[in-house]
PDB file of N, CA and C in Angstrom:
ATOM      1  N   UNK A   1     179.209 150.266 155.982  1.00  0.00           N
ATOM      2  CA  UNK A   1     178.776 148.931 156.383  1.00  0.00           C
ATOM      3  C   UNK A   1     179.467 147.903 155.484  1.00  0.00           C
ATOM      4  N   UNK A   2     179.820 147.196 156.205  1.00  0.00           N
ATOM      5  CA  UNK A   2     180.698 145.406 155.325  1.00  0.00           C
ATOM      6  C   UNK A   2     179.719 145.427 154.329  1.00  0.00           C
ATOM      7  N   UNK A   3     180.098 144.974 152.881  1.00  0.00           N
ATOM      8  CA  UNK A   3     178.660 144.605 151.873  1.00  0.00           C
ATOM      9  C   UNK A   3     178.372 142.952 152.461  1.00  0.00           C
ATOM     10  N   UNK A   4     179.056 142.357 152.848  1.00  0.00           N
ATOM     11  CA  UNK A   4     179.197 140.986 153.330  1.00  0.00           C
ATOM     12  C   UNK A   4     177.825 141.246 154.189  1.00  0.00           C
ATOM     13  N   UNK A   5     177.715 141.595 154.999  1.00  0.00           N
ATOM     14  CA  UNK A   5     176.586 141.796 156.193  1.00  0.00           C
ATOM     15  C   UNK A   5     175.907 142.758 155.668  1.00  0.00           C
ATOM     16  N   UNK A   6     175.558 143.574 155.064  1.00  0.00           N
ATOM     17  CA  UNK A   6     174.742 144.234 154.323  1.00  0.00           C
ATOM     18  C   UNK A   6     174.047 143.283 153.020  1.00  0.00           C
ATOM     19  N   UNK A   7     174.391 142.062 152.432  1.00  0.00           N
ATOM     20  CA  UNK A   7     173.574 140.749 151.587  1.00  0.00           C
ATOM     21  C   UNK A   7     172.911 139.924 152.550  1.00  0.00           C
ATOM     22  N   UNK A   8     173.811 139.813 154.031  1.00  0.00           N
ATOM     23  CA  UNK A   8     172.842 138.874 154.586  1.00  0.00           C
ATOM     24  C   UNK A   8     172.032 139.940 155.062  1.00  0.00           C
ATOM     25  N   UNK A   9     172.058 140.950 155.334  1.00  0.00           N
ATOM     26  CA  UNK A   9     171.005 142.056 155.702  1.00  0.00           C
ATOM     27  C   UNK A   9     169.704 141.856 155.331  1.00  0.00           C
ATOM     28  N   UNK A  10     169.977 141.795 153.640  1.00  0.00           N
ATOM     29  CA  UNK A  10     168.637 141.771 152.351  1.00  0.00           C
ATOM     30  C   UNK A  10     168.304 140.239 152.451  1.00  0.00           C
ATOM     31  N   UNK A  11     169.297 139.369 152.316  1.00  0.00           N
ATOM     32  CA  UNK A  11     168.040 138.155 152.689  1.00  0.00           C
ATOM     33  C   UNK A  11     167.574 137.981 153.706  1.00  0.00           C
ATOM     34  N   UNK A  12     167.931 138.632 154.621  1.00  0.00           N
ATOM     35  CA  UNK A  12     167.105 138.155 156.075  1.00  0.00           C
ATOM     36  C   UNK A  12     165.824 139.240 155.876  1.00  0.00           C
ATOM     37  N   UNK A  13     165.907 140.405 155.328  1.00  0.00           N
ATOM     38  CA  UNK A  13     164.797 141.315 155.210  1.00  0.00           C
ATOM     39  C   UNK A  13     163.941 140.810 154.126  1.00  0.00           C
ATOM     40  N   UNK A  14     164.172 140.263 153.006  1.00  0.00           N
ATOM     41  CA  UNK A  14     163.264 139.234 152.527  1.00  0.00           C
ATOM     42  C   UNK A  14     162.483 138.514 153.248  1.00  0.00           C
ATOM     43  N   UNK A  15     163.125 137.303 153.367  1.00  0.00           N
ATOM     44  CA  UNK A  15     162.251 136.204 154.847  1.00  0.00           C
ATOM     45  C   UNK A  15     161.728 136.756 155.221  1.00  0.00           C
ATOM     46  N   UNK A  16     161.788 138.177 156.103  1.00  0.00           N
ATOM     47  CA  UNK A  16     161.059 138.503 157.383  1.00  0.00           C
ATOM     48  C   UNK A  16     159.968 139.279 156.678  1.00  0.00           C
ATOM     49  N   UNK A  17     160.119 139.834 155.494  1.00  0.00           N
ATOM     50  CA  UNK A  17     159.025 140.380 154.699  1.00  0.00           C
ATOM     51  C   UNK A  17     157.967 139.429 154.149  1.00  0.00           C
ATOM     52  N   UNK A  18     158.446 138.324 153.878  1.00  0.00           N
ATOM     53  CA  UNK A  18     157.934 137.416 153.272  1.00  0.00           C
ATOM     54  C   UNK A  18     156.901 136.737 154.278  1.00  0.00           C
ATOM     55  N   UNK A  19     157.648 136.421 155.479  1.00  0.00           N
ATOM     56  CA  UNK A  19     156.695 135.713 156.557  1.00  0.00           C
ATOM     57  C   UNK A  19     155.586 137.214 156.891  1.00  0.00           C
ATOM     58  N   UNK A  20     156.244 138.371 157.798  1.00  0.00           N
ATOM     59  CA  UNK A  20     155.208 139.310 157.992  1.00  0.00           C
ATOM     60  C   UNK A  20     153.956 139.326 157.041  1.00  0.00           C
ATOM     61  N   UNK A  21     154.317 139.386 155.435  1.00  0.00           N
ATOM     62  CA  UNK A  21     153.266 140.118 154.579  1.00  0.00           C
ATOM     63  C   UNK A  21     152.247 138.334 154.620  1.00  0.00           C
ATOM     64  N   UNK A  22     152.552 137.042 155.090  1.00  0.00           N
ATOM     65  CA  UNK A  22     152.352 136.060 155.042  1.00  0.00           C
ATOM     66  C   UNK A  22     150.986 135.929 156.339  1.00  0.00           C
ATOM     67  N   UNK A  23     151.421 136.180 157.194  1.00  0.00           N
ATOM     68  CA  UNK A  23     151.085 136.453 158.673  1.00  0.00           C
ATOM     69  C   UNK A  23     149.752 137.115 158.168  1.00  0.00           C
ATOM     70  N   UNK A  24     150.202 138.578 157.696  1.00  0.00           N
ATOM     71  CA  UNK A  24     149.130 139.887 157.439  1.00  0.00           C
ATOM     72  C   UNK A  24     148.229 139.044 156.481  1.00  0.00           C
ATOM     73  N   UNK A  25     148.130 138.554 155.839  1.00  0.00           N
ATOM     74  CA  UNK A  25     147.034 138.124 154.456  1.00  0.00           C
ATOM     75  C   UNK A  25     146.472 136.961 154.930  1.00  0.00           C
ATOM     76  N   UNK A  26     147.244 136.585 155.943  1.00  0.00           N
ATOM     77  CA  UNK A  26     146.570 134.486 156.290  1.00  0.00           C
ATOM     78  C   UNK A  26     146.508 133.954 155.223  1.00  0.00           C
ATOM     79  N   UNK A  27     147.459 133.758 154.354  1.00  0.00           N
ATOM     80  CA  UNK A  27     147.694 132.969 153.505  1.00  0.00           C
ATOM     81  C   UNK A  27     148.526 131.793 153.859  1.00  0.00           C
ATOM     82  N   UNK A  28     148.305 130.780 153.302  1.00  0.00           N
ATOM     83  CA  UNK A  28     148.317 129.247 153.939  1.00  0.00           C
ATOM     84  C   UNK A  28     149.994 128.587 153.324  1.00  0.00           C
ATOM     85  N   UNK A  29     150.576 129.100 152.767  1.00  0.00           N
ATOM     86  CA  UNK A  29     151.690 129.262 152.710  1.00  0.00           C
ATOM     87  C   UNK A  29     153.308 129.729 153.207  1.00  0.00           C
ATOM     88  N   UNK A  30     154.271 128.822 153.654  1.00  0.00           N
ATOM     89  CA  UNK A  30     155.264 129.827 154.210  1.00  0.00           C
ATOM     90  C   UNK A  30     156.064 130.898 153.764  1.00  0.00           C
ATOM     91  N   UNK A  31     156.362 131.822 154.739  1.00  0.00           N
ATOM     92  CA  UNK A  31     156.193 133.190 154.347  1.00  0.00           C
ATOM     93  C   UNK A  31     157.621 133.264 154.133  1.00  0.00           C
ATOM     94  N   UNK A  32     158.492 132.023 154.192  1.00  0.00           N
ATOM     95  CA  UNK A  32     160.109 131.853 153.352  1.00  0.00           C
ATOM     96  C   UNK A  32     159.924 131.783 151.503  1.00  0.00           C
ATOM     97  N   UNK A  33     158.589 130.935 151.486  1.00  0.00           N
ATOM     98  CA  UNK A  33     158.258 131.075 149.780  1.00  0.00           C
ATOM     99  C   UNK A  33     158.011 132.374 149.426  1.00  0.00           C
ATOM    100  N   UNK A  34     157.376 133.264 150.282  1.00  0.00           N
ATOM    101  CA  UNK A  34     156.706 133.871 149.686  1.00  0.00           C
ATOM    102  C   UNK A  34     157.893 135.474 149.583  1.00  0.00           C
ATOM    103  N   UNK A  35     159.112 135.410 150.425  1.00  0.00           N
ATOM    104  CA  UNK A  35     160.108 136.266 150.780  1.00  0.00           C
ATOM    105  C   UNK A  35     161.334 135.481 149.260  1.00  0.00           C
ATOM    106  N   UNK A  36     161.254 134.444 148.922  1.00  0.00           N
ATOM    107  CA  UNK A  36     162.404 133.740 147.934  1.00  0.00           C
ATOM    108  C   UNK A  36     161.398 134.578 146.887  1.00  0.00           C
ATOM    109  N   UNK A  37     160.674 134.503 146.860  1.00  0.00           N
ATOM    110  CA  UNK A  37     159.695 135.045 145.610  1.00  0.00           C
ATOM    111  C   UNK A  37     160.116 136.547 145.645  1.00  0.00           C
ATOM    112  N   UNK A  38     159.333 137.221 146.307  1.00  0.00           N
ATOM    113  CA  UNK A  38     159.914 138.425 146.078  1.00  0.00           C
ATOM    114  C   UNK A  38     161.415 138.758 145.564  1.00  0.00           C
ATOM    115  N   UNK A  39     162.618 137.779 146.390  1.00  0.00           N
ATOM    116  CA  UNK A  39     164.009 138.050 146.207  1.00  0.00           C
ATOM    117  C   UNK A  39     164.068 138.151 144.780  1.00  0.00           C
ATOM    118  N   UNK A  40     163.469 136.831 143.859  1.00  0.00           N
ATOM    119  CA  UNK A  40     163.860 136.132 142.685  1.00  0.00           C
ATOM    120  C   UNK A  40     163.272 137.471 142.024  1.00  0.00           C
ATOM    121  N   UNK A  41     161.692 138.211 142.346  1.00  0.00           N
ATOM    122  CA  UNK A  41     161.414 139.343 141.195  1.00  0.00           C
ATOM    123  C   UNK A  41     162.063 140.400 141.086  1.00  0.00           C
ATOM    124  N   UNK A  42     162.470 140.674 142.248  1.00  0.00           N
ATOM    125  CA  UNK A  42     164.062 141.695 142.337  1.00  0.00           C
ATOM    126  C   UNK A  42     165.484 141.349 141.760  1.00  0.00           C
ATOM    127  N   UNK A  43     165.759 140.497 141.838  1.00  0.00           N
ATOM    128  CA  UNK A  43     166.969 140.065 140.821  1.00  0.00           C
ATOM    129  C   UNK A  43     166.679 139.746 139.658  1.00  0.00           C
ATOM    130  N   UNK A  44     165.421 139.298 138.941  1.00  0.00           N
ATOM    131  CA  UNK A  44     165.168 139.422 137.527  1.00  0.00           C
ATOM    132  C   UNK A  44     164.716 140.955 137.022  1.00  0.00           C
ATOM    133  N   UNK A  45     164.451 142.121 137.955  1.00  0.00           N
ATOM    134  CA  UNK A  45     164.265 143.113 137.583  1.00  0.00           C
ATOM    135  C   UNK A  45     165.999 143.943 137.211  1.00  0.00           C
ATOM    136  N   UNK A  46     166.640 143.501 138.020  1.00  0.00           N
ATOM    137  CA  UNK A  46     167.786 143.418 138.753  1.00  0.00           C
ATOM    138  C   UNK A  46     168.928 143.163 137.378  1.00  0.00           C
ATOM    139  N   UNK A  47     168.234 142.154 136.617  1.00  0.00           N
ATOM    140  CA  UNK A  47     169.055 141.318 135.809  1.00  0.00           C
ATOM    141  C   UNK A  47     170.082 140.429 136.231  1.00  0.00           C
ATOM    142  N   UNK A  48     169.913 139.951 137.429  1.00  0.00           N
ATOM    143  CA  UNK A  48     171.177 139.106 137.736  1.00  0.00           C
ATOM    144  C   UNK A  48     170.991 139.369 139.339  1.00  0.00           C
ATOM    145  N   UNK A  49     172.500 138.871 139.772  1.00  0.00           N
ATOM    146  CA  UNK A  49     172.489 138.922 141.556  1.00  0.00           C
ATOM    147  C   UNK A  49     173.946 140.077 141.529  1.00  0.00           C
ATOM    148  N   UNK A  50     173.572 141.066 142.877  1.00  0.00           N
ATOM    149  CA  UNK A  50     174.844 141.949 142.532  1.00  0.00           C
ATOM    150  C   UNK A  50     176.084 141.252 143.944  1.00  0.00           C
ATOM    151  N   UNK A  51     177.321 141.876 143.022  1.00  0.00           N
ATOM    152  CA  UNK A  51     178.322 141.272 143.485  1.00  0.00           C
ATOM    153  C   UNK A  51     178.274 141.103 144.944  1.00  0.00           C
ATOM    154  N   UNK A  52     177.856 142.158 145.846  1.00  0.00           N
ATOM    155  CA  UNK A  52     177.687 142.158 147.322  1.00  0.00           C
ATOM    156  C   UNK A  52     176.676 141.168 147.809  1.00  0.00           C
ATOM    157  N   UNK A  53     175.810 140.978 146.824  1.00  0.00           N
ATOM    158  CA  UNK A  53     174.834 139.678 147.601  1.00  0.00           C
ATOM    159  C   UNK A  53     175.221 137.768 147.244  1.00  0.00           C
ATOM    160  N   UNK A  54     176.481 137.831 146.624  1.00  0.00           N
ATOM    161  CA  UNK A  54     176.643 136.708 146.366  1.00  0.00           C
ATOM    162  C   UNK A  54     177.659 135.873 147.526  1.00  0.00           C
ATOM    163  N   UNK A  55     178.221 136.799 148.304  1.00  0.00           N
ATOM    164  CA  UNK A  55     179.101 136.235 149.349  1.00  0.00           C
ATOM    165  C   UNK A  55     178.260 135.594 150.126  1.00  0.00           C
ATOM    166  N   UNK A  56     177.352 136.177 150.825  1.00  0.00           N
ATOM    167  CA  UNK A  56     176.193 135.853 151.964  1.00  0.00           C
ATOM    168  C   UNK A  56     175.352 134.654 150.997  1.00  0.00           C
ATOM    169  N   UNK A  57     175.356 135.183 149.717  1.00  0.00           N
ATOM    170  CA  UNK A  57     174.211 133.798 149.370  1.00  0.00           C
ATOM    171  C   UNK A  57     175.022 132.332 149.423  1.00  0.00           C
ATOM    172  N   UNK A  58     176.656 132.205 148.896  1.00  0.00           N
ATOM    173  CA  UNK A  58     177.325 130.984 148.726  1.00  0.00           C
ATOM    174  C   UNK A  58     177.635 130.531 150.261  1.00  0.00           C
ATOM    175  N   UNK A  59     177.320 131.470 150.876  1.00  0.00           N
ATOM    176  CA  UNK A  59     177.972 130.700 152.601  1.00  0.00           C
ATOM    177  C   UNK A  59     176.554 130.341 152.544  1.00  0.00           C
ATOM    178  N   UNK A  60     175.178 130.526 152.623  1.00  0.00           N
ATOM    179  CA  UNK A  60     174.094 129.879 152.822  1.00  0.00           C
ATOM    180  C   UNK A  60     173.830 128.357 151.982  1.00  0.00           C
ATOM    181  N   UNK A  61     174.406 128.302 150.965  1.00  0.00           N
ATOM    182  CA  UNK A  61     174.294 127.115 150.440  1.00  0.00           C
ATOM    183  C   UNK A  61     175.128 126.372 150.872  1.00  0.00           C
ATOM    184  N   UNK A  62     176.614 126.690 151.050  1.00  0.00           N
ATOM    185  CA  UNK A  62     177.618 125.941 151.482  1.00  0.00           C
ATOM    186  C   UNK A  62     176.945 125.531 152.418  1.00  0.00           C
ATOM    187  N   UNK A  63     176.546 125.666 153.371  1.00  0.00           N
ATOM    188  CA  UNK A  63     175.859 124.605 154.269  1.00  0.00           C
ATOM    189  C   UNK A  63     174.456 124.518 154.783  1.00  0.00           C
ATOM    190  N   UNK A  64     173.872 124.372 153.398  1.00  0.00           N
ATOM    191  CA  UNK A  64     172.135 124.397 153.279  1.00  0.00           C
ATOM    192  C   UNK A  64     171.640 122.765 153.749  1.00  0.00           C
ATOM    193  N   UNK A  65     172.701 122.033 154.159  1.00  0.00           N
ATOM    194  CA  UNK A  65     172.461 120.737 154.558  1.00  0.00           C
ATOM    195  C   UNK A  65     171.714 120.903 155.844  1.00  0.00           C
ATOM    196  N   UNK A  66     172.481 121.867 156.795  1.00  0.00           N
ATOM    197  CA  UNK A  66     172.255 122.155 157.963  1.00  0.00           C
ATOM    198  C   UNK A  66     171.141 122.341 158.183  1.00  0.00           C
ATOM    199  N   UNK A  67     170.188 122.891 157.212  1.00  0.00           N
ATOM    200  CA  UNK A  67     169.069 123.499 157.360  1.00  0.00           C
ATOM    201  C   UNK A  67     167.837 122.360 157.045  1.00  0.00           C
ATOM    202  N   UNK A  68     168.744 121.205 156.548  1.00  0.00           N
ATOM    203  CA  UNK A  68     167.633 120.182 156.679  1.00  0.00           C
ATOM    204  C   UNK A  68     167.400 119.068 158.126  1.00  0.00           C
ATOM    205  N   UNK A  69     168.458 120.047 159.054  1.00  0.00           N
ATOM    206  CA  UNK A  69     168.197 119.144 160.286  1.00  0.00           C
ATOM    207  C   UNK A  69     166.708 119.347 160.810  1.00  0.00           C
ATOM    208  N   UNK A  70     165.920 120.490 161.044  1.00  0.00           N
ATOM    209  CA  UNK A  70     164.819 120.559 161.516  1.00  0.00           C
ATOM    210  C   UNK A  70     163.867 120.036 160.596  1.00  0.00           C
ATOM    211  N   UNK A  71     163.554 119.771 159.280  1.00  0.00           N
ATOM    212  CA  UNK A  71     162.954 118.871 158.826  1.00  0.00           C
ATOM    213  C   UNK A  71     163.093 117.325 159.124  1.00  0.00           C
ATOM    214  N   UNK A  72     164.245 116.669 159.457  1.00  0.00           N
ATOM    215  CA  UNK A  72     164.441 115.522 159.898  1.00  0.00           C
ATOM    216  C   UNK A  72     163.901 115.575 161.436  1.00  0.00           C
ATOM    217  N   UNK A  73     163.596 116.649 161.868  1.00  0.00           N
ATOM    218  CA  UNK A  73     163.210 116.275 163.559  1.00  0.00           C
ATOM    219  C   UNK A  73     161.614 116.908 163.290  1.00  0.00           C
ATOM    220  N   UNK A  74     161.165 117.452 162.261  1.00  0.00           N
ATOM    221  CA  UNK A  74     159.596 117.429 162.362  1.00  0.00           C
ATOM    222  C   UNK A  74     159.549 115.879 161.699  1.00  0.00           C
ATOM    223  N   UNK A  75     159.987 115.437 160.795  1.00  0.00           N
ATOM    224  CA  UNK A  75     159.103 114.061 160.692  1.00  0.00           C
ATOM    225  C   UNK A  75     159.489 112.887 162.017  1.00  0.00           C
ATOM    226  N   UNK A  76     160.245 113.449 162.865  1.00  0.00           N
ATOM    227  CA  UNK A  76     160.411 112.355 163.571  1.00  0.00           C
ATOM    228  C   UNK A  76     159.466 112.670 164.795  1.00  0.00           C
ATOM    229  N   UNK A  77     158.881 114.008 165.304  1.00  0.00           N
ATOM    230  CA  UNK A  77     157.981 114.387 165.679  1.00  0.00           C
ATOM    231  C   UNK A  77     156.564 114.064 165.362  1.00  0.00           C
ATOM    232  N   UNK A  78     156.546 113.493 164.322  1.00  0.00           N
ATOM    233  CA  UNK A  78     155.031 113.134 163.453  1.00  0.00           C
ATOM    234  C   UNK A  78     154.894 111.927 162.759  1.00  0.00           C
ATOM    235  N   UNK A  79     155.595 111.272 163.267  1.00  0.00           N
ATOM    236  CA  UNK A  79     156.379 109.349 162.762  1.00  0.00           C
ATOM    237  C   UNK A  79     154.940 109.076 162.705  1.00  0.00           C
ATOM    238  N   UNK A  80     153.704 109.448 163.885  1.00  0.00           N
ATOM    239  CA  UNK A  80     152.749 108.534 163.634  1.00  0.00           C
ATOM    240  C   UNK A  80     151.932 109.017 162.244  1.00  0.00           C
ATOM    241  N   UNK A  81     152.231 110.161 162.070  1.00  0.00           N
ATOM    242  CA  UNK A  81     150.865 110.989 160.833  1.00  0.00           C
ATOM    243  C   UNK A  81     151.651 110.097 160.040  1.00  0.00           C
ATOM    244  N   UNK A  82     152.976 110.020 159.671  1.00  0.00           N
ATOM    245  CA  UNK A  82     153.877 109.766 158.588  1.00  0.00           C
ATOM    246  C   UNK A  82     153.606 108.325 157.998  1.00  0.00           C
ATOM    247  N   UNK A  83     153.157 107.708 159.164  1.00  0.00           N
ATOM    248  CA  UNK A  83     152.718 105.778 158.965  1.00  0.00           C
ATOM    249  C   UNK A  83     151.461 105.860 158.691  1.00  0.00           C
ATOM    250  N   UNK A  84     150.592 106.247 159.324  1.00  0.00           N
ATOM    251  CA  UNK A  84     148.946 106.593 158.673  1.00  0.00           C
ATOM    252  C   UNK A  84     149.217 106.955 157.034  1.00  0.00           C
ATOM    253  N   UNK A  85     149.417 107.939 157.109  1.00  0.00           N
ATOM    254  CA  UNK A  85     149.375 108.901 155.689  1.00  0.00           C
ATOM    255  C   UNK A  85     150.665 108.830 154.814  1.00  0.00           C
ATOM    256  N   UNK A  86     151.571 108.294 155.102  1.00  0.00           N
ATOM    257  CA  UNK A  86     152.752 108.140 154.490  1.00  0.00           C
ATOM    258  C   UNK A  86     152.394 107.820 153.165  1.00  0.00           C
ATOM    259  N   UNK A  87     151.893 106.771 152.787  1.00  0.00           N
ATOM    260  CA  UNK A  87     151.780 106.983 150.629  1.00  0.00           C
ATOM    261  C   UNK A  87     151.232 108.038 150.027  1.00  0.00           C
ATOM    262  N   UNK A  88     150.209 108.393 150.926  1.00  0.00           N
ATOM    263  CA  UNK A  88     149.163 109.600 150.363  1.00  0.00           C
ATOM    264  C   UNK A  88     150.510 110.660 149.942  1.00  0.00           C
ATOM    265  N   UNK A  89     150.820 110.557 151.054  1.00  0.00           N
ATOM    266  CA  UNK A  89     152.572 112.037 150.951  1.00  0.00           C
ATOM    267  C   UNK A  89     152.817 111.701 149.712  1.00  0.00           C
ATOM    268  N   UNK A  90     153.438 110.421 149.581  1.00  0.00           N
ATOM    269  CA  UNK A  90     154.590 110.437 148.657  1.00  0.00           C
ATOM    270  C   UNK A  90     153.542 110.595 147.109  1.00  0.00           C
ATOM    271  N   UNK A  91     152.721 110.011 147.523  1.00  0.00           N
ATOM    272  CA  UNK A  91     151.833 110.234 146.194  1.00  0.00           C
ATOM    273  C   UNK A  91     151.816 111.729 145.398  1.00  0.00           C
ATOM    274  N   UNK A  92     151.659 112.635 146.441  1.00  0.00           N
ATOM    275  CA  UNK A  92     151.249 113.891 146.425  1.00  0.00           C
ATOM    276  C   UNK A  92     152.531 114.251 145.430  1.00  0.00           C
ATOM    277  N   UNK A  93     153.374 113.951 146.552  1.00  0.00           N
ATOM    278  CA  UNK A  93     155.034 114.912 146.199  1.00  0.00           C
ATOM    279  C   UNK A  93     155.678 114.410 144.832  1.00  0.00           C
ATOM    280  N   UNK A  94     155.276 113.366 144.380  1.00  0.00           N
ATOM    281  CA  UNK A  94     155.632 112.769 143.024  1.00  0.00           C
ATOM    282  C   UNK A  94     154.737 113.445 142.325  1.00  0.00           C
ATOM    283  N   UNK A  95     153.424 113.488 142.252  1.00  0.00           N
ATOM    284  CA  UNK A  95     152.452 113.817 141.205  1.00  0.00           C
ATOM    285  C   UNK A  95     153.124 115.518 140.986  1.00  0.00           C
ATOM    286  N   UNK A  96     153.340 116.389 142.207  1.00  0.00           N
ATOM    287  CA  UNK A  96     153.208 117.516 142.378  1.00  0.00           C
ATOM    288  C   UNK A  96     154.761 118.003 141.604  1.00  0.00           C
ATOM    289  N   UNK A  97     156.003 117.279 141.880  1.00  0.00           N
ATOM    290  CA  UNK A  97     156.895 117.417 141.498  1.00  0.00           C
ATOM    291  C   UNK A  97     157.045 117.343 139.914  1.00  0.00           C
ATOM    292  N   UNK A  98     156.443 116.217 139.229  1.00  0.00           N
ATOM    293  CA  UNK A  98     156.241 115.449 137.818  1.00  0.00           C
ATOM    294  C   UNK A  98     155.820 117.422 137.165  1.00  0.00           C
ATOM    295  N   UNK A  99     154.449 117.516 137.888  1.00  0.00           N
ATOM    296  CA  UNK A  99     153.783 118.592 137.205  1.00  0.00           C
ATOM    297  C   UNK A  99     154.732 120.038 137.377  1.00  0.00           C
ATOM    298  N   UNK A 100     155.569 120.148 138.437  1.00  0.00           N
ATOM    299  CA  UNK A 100     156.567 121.139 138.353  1.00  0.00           C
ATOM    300  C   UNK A 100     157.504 120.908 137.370  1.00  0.00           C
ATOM    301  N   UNK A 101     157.664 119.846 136.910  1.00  0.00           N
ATOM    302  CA  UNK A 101     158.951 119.918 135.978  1.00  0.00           C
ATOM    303  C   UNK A 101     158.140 119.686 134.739  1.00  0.00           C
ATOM    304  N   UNK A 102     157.309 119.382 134.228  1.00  0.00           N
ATOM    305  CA  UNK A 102     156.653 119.764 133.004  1.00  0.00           C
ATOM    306  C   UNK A 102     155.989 121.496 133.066  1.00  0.00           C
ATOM    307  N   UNK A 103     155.961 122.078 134.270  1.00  0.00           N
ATOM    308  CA  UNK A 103     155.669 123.546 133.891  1.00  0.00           C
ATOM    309  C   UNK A 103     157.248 124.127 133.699  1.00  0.00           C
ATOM    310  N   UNK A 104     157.963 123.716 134.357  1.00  0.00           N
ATOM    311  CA  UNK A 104     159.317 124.688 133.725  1.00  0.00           C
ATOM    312  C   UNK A 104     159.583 124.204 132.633  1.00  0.00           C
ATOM    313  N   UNK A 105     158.980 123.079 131.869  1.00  0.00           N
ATOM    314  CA  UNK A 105     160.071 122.739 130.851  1.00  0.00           C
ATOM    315  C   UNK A 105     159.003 123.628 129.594  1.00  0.00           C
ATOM    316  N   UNK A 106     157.688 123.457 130.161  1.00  0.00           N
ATOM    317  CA  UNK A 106     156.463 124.392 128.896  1.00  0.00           C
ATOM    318  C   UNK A 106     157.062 125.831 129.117  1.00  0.00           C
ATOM    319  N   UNK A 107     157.855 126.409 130.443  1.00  0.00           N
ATOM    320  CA  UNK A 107     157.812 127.538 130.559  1.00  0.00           C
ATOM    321  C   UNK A 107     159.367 127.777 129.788  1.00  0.00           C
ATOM    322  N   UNK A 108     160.208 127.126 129.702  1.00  0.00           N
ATOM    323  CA  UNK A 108     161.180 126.991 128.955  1.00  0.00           C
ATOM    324  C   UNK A 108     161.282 127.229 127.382  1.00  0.00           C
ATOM    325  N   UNK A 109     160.425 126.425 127.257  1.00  0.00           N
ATOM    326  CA  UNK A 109     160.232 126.342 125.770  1.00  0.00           C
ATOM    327  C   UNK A 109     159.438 127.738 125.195  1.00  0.00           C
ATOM    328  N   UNK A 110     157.967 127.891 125.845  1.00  0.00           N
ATOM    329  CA  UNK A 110     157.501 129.956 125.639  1.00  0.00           C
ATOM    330  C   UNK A 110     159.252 130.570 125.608  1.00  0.00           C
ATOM    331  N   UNK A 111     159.528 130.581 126.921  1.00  0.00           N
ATOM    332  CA  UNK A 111     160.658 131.987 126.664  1.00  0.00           C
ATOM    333  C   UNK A 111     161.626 131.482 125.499  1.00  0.00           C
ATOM    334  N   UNK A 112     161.989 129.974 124.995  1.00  0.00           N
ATOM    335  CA  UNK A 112     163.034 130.063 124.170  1.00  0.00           C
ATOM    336  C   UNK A 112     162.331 130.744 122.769  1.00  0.00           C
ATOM    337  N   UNK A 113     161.066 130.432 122.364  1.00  0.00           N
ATOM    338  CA  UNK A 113     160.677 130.816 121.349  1.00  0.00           C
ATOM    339  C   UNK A 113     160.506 132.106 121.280  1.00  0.00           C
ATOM    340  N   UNK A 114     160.647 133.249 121.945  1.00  0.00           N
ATOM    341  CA  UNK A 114     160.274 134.219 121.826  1.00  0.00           C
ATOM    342  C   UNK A 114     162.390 135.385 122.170  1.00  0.00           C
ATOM    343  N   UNK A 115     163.221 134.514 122.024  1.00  0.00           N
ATOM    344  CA  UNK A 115     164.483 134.719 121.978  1.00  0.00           C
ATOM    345  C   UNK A 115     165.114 134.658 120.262  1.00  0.00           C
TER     346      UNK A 115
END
């Protein structure tokens, strides 16, 4: 088998693991987080990304733009929630973001001290 199509093999079997085991638990989360998660504990078990999965991963970024077209057509699908509730959002996504980047930077600092 191509290793080329054998990386996109494993990330697509991620995702689809990720959504299935997502589905199975009714957990309120998408089951793309929950499939990147798994990927990420396998490549830190892993120590790294192996050479065959990096072809398939750089063509996915090379045009990860693409993948923000269907987010631009759900908010245009939901223009009205978006004008109702629109600050509440942004409120959220600032507060929520602020507190993500003060946990990587506390989580930064644990692993440097212990290097």
């Amino acid at each position: 088998m191509d290793l080329f199509l054998l990386g996109l093999f494993v990330l697509i079997a991620f995702w689809l693991g990720g959504t299935v085991l997502v589905d199975w638990l009714g957990w309120p989360i998408p089951g793309s987080v929950v499939g990147l998660l798994g990927l990420w504990l396998v490549l830190v078990i892993n120590r790294g990304v192996p050479q065959w999965l990096k072809p398939p991963a750089n063509l996915l970024i090379r045009y990860l733009t693409l993948l923000f077209v269907p987010a631009g057509v759900g908010l245009i699908n939901h223009w009205d929630r978006l004008m109702t509730s629109g600050l509440a959002m942004v409120a959220i996504i600032a507060v929520s973001t602020l507190l993500a980047a003060v946990a990587m930077v506390g989580i930064f600092k644990i692993t440097q001290r212990g290097s």
